[in-house]
Structure formats: structure tokens, C-alpha cells
Protein backbone atom coordinates (compact mmCIF):
# COMPACT_ATOMS: atom_id res chain seq x y z
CA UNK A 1 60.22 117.43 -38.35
CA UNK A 2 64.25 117.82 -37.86
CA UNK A 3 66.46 120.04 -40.03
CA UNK A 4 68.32 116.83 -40.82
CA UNK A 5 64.93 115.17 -42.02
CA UNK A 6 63.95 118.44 -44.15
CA UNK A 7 66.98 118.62 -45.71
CA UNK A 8 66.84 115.29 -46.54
CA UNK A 9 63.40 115.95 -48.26
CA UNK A 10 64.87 119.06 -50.00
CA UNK A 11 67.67 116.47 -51.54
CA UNK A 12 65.45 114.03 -53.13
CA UNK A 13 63.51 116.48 -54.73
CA UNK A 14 66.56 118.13 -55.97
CA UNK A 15 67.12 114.94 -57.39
CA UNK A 16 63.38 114.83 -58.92
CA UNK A 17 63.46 118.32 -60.26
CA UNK A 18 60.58 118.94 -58.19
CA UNK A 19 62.57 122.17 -56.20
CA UNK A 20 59.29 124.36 -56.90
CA UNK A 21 57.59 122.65 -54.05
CA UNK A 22 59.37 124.37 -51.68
CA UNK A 23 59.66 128.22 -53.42
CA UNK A 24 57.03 129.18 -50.26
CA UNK A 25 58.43 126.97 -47.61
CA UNK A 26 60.11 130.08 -45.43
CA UNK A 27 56.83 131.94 -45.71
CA UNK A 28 54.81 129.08 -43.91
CA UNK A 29 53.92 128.69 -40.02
CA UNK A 30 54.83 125.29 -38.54
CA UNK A 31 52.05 123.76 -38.76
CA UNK A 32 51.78 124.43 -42.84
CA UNK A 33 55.74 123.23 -42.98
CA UNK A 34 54.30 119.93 -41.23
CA UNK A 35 51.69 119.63 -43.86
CA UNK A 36 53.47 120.16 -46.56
CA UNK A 37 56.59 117.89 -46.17
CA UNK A 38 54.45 114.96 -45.46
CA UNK A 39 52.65 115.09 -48.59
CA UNK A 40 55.91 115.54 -50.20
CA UNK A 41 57.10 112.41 -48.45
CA UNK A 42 53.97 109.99 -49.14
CA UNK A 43 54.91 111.13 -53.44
CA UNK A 44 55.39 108.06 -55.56
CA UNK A 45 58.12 109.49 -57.80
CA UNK A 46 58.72 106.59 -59.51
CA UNK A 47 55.05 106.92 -60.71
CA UNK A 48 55.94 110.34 -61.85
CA UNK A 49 59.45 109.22 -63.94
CA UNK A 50 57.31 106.40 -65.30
CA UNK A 51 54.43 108.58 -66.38
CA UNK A 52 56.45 111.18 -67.86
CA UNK A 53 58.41 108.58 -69.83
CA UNK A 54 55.26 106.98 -71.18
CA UNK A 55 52.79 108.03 -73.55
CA UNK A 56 49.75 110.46 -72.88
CA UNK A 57 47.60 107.52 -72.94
CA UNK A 58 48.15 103.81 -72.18
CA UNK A 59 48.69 101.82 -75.38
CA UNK A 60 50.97 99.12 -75.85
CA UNK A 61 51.82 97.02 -78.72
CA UNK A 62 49.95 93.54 -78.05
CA UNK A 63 48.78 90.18 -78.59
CA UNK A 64 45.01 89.95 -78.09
CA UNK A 65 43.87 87.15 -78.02
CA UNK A 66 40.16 85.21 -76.16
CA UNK A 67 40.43 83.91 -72.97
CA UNK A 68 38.37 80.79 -71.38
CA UNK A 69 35.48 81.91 -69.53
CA UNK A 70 33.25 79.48 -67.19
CA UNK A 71 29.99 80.12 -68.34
CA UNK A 72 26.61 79.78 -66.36
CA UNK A 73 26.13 76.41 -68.31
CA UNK A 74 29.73 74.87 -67.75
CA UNK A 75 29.04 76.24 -64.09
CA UNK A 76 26.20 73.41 -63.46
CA UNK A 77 28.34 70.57 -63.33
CA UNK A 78 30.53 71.87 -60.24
CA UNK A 79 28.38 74.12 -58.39
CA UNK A 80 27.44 72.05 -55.61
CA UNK A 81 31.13 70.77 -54.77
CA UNK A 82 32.61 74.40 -55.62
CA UNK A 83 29.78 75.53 -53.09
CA UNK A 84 31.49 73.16 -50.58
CA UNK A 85 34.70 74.48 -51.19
CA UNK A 86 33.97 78.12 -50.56
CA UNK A 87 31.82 77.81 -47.62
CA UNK A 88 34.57 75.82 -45.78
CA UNK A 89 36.98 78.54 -46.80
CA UNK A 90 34.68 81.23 -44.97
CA UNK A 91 33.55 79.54 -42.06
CA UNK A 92 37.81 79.30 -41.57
CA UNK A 93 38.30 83.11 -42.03
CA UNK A 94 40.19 82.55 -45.34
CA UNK A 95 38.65 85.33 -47.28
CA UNK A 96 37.67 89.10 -46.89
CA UNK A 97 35.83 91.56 -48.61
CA UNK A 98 37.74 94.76 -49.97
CA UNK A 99 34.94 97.39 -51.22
CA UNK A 100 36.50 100.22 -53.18
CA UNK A 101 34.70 103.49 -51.88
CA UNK A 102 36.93 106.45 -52.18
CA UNK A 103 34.82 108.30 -54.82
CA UNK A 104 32.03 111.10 -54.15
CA UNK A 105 28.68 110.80 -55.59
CA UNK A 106 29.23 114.11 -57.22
CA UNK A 107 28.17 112.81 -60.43
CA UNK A 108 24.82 111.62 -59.06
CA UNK A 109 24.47 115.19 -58.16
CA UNK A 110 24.86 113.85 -54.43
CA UNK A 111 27.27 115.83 -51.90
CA UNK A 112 29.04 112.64 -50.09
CA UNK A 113 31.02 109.57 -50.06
CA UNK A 114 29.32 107.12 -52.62
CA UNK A 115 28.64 104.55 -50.33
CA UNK A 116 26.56 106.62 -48.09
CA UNK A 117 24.09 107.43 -50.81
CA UNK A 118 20.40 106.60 -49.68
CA UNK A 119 19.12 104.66 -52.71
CA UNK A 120 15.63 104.06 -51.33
CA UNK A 121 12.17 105.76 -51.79
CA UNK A 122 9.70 104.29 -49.45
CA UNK A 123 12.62 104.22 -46.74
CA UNK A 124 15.83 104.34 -45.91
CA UNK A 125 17.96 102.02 -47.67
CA UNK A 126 21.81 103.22 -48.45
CA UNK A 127 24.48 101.51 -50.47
CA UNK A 128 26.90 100.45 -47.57
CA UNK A 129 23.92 98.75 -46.27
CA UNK A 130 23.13 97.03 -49.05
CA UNK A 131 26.50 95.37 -49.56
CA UNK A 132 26.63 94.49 -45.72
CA UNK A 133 23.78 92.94 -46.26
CA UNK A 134 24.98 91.23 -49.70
CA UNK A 135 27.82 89.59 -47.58
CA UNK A 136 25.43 88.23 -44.76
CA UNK A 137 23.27 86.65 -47.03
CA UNK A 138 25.99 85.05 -48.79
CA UNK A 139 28.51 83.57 -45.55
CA UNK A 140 24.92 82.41 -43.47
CA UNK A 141 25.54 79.74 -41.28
CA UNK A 142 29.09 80.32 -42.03
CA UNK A 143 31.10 80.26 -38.54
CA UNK A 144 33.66 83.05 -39.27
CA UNK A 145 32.57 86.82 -39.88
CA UNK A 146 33.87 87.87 -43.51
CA UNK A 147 35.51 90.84 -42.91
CA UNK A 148 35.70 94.09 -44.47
CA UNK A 149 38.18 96.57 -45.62
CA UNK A 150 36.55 99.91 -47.24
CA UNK A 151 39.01 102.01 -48.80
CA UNK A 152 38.13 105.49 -48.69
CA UNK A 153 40.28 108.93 -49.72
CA UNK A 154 41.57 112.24 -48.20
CA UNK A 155 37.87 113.46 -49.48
CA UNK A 156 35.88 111.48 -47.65
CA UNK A 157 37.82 109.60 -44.92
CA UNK A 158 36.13 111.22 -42.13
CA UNK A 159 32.78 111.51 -43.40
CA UNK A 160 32.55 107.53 -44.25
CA UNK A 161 33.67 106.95 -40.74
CA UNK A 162 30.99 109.27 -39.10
CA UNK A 163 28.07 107.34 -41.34
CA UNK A 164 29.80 104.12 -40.28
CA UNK A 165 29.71 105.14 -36.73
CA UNK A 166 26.33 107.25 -37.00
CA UNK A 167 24.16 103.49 -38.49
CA UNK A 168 26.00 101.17 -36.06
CA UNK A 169 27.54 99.72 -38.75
CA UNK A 170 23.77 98.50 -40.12
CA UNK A 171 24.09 95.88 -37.29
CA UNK A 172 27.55 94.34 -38.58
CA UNK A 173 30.19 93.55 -36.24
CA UNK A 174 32.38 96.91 -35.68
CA UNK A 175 35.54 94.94 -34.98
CA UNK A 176 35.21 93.45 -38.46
CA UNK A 177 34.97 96.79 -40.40
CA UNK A 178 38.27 98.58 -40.94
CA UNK A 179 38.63 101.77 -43.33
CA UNK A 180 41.82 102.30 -44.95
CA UNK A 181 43.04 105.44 -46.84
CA UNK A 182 43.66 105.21 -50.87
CA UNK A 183 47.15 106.30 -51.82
CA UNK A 184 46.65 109.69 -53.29
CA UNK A 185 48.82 111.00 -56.56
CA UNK A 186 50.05 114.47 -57.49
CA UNK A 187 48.85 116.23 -60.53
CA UNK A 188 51.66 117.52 -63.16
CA UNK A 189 52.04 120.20 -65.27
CA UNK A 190 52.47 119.18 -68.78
CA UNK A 191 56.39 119.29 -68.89
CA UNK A 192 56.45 116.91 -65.39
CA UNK A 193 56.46 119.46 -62.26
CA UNK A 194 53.87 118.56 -59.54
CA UNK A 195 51.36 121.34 -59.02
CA UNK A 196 50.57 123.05 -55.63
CA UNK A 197 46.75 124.05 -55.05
CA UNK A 198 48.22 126.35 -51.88
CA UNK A 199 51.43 127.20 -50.41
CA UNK A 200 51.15 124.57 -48.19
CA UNK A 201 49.96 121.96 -50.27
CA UNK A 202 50.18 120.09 -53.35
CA UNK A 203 47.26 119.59 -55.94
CA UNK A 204 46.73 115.76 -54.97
CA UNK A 205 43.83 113.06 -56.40
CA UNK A 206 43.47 109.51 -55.49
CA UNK A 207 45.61 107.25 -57.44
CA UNK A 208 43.03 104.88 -59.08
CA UNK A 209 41.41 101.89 -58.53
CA UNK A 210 44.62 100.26 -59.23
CA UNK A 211 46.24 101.03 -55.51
CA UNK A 212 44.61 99.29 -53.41
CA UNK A 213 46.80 97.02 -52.83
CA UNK A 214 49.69 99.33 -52.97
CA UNK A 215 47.34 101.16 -50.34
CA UNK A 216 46.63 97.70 -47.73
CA UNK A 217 50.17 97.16 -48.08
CA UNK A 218 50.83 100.78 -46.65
CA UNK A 219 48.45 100.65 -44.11
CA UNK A 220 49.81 97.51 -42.60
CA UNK A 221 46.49 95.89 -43.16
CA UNK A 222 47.87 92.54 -45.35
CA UNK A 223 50.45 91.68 -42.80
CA UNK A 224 47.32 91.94 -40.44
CA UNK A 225 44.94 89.63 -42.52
CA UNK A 226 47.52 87.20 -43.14
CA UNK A 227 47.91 86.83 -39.17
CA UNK A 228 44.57 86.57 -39.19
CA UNK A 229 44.89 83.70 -41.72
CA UNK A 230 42.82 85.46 -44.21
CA UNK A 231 44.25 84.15 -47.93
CA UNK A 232 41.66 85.59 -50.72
CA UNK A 233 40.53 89.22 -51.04
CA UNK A 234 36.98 89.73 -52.52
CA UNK A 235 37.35 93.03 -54.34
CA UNK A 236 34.67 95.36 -55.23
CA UNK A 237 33.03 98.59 -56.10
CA UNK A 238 30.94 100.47 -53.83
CA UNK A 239 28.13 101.23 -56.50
CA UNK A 240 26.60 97.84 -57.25
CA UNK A 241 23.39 97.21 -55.75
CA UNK A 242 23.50 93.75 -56.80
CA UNK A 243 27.45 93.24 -55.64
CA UNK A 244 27.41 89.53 -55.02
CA UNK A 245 30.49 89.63 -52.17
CA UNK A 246 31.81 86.35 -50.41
CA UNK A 247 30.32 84.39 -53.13
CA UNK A 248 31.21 80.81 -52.16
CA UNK A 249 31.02 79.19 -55.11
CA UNK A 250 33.04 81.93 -56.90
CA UNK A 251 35.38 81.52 -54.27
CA UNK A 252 35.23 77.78 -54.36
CA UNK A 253 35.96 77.61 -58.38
CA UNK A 254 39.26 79.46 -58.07
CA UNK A 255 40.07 77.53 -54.61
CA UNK A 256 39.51 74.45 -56.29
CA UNK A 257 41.36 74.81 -60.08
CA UNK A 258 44.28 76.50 -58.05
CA UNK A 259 43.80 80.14 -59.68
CA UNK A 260 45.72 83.47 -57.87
CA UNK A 261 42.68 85.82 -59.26
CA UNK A 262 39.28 85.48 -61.10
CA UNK A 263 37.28 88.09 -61.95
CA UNK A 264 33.26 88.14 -62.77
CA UNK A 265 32.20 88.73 -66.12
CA UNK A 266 28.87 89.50 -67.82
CA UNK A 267 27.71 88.74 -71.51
CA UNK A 268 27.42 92.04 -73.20
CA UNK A 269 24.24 93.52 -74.98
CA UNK A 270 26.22 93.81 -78.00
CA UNK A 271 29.44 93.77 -79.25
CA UNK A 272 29.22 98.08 -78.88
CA UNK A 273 28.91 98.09 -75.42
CA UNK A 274 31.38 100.24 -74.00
CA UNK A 275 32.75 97.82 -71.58
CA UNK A 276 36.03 96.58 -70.88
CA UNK A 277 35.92 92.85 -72.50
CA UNK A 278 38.32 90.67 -70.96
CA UNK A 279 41.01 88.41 -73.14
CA UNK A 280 44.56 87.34 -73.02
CA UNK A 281 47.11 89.70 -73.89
CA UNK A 282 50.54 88.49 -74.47
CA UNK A 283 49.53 85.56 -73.35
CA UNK A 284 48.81 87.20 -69.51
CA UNK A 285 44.90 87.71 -68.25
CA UNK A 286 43.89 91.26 -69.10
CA UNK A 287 41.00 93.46 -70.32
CA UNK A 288 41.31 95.53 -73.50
CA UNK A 289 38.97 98.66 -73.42
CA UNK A 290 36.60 99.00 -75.82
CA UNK A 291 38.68 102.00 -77.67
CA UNK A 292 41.28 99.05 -77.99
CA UNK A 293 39.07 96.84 -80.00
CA UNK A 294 39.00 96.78 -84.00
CA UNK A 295 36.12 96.87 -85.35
CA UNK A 296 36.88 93.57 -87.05
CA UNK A 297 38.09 91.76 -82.81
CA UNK A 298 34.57 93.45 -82.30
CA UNK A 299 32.68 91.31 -84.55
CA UNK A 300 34.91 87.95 -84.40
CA UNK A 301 32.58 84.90 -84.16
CA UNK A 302 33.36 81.37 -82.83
CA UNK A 303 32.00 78.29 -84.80
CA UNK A 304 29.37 78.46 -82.35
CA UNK A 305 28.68 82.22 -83.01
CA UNK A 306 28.97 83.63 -80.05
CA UNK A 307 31.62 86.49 -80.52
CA UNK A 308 35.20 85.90 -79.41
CA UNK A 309 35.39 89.37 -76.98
CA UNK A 310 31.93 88.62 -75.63
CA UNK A 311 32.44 89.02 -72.15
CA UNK A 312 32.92 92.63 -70.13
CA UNK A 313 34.26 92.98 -66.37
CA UNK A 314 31.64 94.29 -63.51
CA UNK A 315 34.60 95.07 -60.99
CA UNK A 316 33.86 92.40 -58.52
CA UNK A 317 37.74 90.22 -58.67
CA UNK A 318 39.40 88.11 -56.35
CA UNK A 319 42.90 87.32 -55.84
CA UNK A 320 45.11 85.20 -53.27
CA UNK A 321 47.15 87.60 -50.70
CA UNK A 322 50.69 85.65 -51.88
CA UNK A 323 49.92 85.94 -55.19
CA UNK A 324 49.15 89.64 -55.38
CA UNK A 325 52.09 90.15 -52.57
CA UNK A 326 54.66 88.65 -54.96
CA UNK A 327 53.26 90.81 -57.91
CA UNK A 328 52.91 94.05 -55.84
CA UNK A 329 56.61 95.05 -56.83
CA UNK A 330 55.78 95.12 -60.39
CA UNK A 331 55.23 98.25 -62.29
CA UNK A 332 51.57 98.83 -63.51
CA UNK A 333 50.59 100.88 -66.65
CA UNK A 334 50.02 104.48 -65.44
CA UNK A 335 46.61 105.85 -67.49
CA UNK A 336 46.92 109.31 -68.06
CA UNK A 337 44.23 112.11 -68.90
CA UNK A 338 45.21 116.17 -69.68
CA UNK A 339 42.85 117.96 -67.42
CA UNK A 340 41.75 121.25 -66.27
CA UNK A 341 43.49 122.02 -62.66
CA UNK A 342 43.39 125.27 -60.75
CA UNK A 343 46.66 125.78 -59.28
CA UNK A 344 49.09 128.58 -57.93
CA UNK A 345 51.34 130.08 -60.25
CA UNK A 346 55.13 130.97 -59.85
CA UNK A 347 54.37 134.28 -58.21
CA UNK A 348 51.51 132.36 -55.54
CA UNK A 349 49.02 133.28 -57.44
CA UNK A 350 45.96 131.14 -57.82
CA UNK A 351 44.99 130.43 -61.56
CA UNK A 352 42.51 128.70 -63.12
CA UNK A 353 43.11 127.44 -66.44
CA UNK A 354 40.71 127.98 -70.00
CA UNK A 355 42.73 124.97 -71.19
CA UNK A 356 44.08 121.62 -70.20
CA UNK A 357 47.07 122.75 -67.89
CA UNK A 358 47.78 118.97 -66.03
CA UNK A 359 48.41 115.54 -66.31
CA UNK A 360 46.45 113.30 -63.53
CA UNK A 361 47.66 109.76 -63.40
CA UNK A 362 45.55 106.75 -62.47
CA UNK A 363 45.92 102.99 -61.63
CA UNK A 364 43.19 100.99 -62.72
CA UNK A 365 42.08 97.46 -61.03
CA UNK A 366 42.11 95.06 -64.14
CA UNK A 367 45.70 96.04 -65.05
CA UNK A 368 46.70 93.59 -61.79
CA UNK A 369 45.63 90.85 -63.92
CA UNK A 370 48.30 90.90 -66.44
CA UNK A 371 50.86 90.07 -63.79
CA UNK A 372 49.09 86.37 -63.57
CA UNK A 373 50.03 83.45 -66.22
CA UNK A 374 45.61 82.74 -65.40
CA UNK A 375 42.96 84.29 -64.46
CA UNK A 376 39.65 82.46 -63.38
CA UNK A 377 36.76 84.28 -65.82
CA UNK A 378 33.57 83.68 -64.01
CA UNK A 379 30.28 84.27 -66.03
CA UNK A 380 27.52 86.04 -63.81
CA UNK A 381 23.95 86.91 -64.75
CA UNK A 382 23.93 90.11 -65.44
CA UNK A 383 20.41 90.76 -63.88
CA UNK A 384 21.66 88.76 -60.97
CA UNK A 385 24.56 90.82 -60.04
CA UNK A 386 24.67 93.48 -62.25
CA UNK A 387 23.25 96.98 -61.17
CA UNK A 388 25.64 100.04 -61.30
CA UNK A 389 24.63 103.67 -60.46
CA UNK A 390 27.14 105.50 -62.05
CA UNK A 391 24.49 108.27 -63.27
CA UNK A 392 22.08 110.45 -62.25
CA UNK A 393 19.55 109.22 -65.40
CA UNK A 394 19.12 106.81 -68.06
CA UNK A 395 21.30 103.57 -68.47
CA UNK A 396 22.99 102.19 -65.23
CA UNK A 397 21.28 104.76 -62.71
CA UNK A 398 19.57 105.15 -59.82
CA UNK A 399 16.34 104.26 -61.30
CA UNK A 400 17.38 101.01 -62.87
CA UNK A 401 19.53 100.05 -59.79
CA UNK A 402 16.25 100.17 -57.85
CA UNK A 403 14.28 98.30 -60.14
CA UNK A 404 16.81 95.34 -60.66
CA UNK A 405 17.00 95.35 -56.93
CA UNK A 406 13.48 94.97 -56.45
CA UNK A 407 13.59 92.37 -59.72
CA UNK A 408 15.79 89.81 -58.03
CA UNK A 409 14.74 90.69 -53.95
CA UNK A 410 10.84 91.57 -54.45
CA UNK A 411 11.19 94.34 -51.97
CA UNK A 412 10.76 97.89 -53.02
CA UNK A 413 13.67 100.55 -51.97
């Protein structure tokens, strides 16, 4: 990098009040220098000056209010023309999948990207493979190939590729799988100063769920789908056995009643689920976390008795490319949480804290939503499509993954 282009760097972040980034910067071979400054230059500042000027914690004074949902039942009536709809729109290469897979299954108490996780117990059976197979059961006979866009991090870029590379891609076309890096996001001290985990580098955590968009658009990848006439991106997560991706008739409803987005939804056990239930706020499509609700919003009936905030989100969205595009400009809610983070100290040294010592800032997905006047909210059978692992035991795990899988497929992982 130039002198001109370093001291360019060391401007803007005399500008940001971010100088401490560079207290080490003499002491540092070439090759660190290299490192460093280009984290410095991929830093969203104006995430930082809008976190720091916002709350701890995302809450903003609002109008709740329900939102229509298509239900299963009011679903009957179109699904064979919606059907039509969708299929025509995949066999013309209008739509692509977009599976969120940055994450580690550290929590699962597995060492590796999420998606690589081997969910089977007579055999072989992994969660990338499951979804690839998901989408070719759901565009056969289709004449395009849907295809895919897997965001992965810094953590686990390389190792999804080698798994990817290592399986053949389970038999899908290579040329239609592309992995794309998730924007990553520095961690603050609690007066605003980004921490450094090394001389060399900064203590950095992917942004959220929130970027991927932010992420394509960085990569070069929409620009490259929309000259590939791709229009609709099917977004989900990586841990859903039962991720129902390219879904024509999902597709086909928010084709057909001229929708941007839509995003699946699932009746909840009870009103105490801790699931985000989605609703209008201000008037815009959005989903109120469960910490949001009243306990009186909880409990709301209709005349019918169902409750009002009935319906949670299972992460599986999609929304038009020139939709999103024109919205990507827009400044999302930044959700905060005060963590633990070791980090060096003024003097180099490495410290790790007893208390919460840094902010990390997040992005999340549904938060798109509220920059669409609609949102199509599509009811899915939760036993159909619904089958998480987020942990190691108990309620949405590995164990009741598998057995919904083998519920609705009759084949035993």
C-alpha cells in the first residue's frame, strides 16, 4: 500500500477518533501493515457513529399492530395457479437461493462450519446436503438450475469451500454454487473505540444476519445475478433440516399479488413461545421480538379466537433484487449486546476481561422488512418445514431435527 494511501487511512480515522488503531503500526513487518490497513479499510464507520448514538439495545417507540397472513386454508384456493407461476419463474432462472452459513456449530459442541455438520446416524447425511437436496426436489423438471449463494465468514471461509470441494458438491452443478464472504464488524469498547485482538489486527465478528445483502452487493454478486436475469432471492438459514428452498408456490404467491418480500411463518405453540411474531409496525412489515410483546399484545384474541400475534418467522424470506437494491441505502437498526472480549491493552498487552468490556453490533434479517409498505406472510406447517438444530439437546436439536426429517421423508438419518 502507498504512503499516499496510508496516510489517507490515518486521516479518516483521525476523523473517527479511532487513532489507537495505529499506536503499533511502526513496530509491524510489511506483511502485518498489509493486514492491518485493510481491515481498517473494509470498517463500516457509519455503523459505529450510528451504534454509539443509539441505545444499548434496539427499542423504538412504535405502532404494533397484526398483519395479514395467508394461511394454509386461504392457500387452497390458489395453489395450483400460484404453482404455475413459480415453476415458470424457475425454469427462466428468475430466482436463487441465498443460504446464510457463516456461523460455527460451536454450540452443538461441533468444531466446524454449521453447514458441514453430519446430522445422520446410520450414514452419512450432512446439512449442506440436505438443503441441496431440498432445492432439487422442489425445481424438478424445472429447465433452469436454481442457483446458490452460501455466505460464509472470515471463520470458516476456507473450510466450507474444502467440504464443498471435498463432496463434489453432493452431485450439484459446481458452476451454480458460489460462496461469498459476510461483512465482518469491529467490536467497541464501551465509550466507542474499536478493539484490537493483536497488533496487527482488530477484534472483528460477522455483522449479523442482516448483511447479506450489504455483503452480495460487495462482492459484486447482484450485479452478476441480475445479468444473469435472476429477480427473487430465496433466503435462508443453514440449520433447517426441513428448509423448503425454491418453493414455487411461495414464489408464485408473491410473483402473482406483486409483493417485493414475503417471509414464511409458523403458528406458534403458544402465545409464550419465544419467537419473533411478525406484525405491522408503523404501518411497515416487521417482527417484534417476543421481549417486545405486552403481556396483554400476547394474549389479544380475534372474534375468531385465534390470537392477533399468532404467527413467528422460521428465517426462510424472499425478496425481489430491485426492491431490496433500492432499500439497501437505508439505515437498519444496529442490535447491540455488552460482551466479554479479550483484547490488547494500551501498553500491547493482552487482557481478558472478568466483566463486560465491549459492545458487538449485529444486523438482523427481519429488520429488511420494515423498509417495504407489504410484506407477503406465508403460513407453513410447521412439521412440514420446520426443524432447527440450534442445540445440542432438548427442544429444536439434533434429535428432533432427525426425527421430523424422518416424519415427513420416511428415511432414517
Amino acid at each position: 500500500m502507498s504512503e499516499t494511501q496510508i496516510q489517507e487511512i490515518k486521516t479518516k480515522l483521525a476523523k473517527e477518533g479511532q487513532m489507537q488503531l495505529m499506536r503499533f503500526f511502526d513496530q509491524l513487518g510489511e506483511a502485518e501493515k498489509e493486514n492491518l490497513l485493510r481491515q481498517i479499510e473494509h470498517v463500516d464507520f457509519d455503523m459505529i457513529r450510528h451504534a454509539m448514538a443509539s441505545p444499548a439495545s434496539v427499542s423504538r417507540e412504535s405502532l404494533i399492530e397484526p398483519i395479514h397472513t395467508v394461511t394454509v386454508k386461504e392457500q387452497e384456493a390458489q395453489q395450483k395457479r400460484w404453482e404455475k407461476v413459480g415453476r415458470e419463474a424457475l425454469s427462466q432462472g428468475k430466482a436463487a437461493a441465498v443460504i446464510l452459513a457463516g456461523g460455527q456449530g460451536t454450540r452443538l459442541g461441533f468444531n466446524g462450519p454449521k453447514g458441514t455438520l453430519n446430522v445422520g446416524i446410520t450414514k452419512e447425511k450432512y446439512l449442506f446436503e440436505i438443503l441441496l437436496e431440498n432445492i432439487r426436489r422442489n425445481t424438478k423438471g424445472c429447465e433452469a438450475v436454481m442457483p446458490v449463494y452460501i455466505m460464509t465468514s472470515v471463520v470458516n471461509h476456507e473450510a466450507t469451500e474444502q467440504f464443498l470441494k471435498a463432496h463434489d458438491c453432493f452431485g450439484y452443478p459446481k458452476d451454480k454454487i458460489h460462496l461469498f464472504k459476510q461483512d465482518m464488524a469491529p467490536a467497541l469498547s464501551l465509550n466507542g473505540k474499536i478493539l484490537m485482538e493483536s497488533p496487527s489486527s482488530l477484534c472483528l465478528a460477522p455483522n449479523g444476519n442482516g448483511g447479506w445483502f450489504r455483503s452480495l452487493l460487495r462482492a459484486g454478486l447482484i450485479e452478476e445475478m441480475k445479468a444473469d436475469g435472476v429477480e427473487w432471492l430465496n433466503v435462508v438459514s443453514v440449520d433447517n433440516v426441513l428448509q423448503n428452498i425454491g418453493d414455487p408456490v411461495f414464489l408464485g404467491a408473491a410473483i402473482d399479488g406483486g409483493f417485493g418480500c414475503g417471509a414464511k411463518v409458523i403458528s406458534k405453540v403458544s402465545p409464550d413461545e419465544r419467537v419473533g411474531a411478525i406484525c405491522l409496525r408503523n404501518h411497515h412489515p416487521s417482527v417484534v421480538e417476543y421481549t417486545e410483546l405486552t403481556d396483554e399484545m400476547r394474549l389479544a384474541r380475534r372474534e375468531n379466537g385465534e390470537y392477533l400475534y399468532q404467527f413467528g418467522v422460521t428465517l426462510n424470506y424472499l425478496f425481489k433484487i430491485a426492491d431490496t437494491e433500492a432499500k439497501a441505502g437505508h439505515t437498519m437498526p444496529i442490535h447491540q449486546a455488552v460482551k466479554k472480549v479479550p483484547c490488547l491493552d494500551e501498553a500491547g498487552n493482552m487482557i481478558v476481561p472478568e466483566e463486560p468490556n465491549a459492545i458487538k453490533m449485529e444486523y438482523f434479517i427481519f429488520d429488511i422488512l420494515e423498509f417495504f409498505d407489504d410484506c407477503l406472510v406465508y403460513e407453513c406447517i410447521r412439521e412440514d418445514e420446520f426443524a432447527p438444530i440450534k442445540n445440542k439437546s432438548g427442544v429444536d436439536s439434533l434429535d428432533t431435527a432427525r426425527d421430523l426429517y424422518q416424519a415427513k421423508f420416511g428415511q432414517v438419518l
